[in-house]
Protein backbone atom coordinates (compact mmCIF):
# COMPACT_ATOMS: atom_id res chain seq x y z
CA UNK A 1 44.22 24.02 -68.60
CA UNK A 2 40.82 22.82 -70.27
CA UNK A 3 40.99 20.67 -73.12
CA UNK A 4 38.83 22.24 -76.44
CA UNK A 5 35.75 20.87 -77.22
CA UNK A 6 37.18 19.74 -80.67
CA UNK A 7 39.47 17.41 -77.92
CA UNK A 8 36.96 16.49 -75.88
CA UNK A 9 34.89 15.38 -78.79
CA UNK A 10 37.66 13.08 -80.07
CA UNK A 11 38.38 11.57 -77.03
CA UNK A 12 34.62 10.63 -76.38
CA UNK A 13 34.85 8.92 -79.92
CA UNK A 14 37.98 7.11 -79.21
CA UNK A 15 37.03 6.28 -75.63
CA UNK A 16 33.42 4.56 -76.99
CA UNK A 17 35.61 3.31 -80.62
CA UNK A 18 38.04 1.14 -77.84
CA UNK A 19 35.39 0.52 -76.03
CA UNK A 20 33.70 -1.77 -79.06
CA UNK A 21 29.88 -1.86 -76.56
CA UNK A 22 27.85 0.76 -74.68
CA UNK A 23 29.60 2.54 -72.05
CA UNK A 24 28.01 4.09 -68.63
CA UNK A 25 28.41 8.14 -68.91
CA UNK A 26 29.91 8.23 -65.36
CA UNK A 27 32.21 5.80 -66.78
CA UNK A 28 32.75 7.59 -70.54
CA UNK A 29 34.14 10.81 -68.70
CA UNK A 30 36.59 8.79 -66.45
CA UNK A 31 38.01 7.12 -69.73
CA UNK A 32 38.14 10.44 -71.00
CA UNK A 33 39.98 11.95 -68.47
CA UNK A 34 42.45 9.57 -68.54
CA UNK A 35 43.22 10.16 -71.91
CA UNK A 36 44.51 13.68 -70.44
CA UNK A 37 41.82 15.98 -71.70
CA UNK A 38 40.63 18.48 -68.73
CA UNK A 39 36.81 18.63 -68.98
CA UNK A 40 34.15 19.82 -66.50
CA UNK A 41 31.38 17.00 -65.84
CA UNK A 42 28.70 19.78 -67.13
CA UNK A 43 31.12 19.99 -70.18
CA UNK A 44 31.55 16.58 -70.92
CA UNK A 45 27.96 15.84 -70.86
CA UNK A 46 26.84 19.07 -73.57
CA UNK A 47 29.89 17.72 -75.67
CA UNK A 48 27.98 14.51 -75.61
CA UNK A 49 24.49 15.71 -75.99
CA UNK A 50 25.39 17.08 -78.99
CA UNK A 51 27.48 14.10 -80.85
CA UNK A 52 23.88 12.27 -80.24
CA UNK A 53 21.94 15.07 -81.20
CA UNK A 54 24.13 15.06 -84.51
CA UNK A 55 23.99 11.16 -85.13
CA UNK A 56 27.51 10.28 -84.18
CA UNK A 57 26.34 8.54 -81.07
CA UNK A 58 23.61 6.72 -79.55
CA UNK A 59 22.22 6.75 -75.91
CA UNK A 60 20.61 4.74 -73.88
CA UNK A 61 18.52 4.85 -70.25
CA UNK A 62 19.22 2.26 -68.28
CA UNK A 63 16.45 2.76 -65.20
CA UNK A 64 17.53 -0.35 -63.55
CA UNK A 65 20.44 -0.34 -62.48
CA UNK A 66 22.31 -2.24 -59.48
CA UNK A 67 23.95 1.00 -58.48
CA UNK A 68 22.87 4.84 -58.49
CA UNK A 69 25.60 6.43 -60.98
CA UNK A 70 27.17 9.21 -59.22
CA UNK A 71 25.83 13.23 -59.65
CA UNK A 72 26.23 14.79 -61.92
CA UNK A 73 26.11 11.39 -64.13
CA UNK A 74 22.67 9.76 -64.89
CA UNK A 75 22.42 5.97 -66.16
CA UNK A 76 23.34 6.86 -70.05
CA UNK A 77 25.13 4.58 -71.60
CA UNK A 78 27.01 6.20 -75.18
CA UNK A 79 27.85 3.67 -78.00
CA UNK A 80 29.91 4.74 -81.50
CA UNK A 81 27.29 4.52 -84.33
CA UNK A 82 29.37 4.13 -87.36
C-alpha cells in the first residue's frame, strides 16, 4: 500500500530532523523507506520539491561528486530549515 503524502512529508522531515546536516536525495528516500512509508522515487522527489518550494527545506547541487547518484536521484542534498 502507498504511504499518503501527508506521511511521506513527515518522514522526509524526520529523516533530515535525525539527520542534524544535509543529506544526498538518493540517500533521503532510502531513510525514508525505512521508516516504512511506501513511496515511488517520482513521488518522493514532488513531495520534496514542494517542502523547498514552501520554505521548509533547503537544497543543494552538488556537481562534484565522487560518485554518479543513481537514476532517478540527482546530487541534491535536503537539509531541515527551522
Amino acid at each position: 500500500m502507498t504511504s499518503t503524502l501527508a506521511e511521506v512529508e513527515a518522514a522526509i522531515m524526520d529523516a533530515l530532523r535525525a539527520a542534524r546536516e544535509p543529506v544526498a536525495e538518493s540517500v533521503l528516500y532510502e531513510r525514508v523507506r525505512s521508516r516504512g512509508v511506501s513511496v515511488a522515487p517520482g513521488a518522493f522527489m514532488d513531495v520534496a520539491e514542494r517542502l523547498a518550494t514552501e520554505g521548509h527545506v533547503h537544497v543543494a547541487f552538488e556537481h562534484e561528486l565522487p560518485a554518479t547518484p543513481p537514476p532517478p536521484f540527482e546530487a541534491r542534498f535536503y537539509r531541515v530549515i527551522e
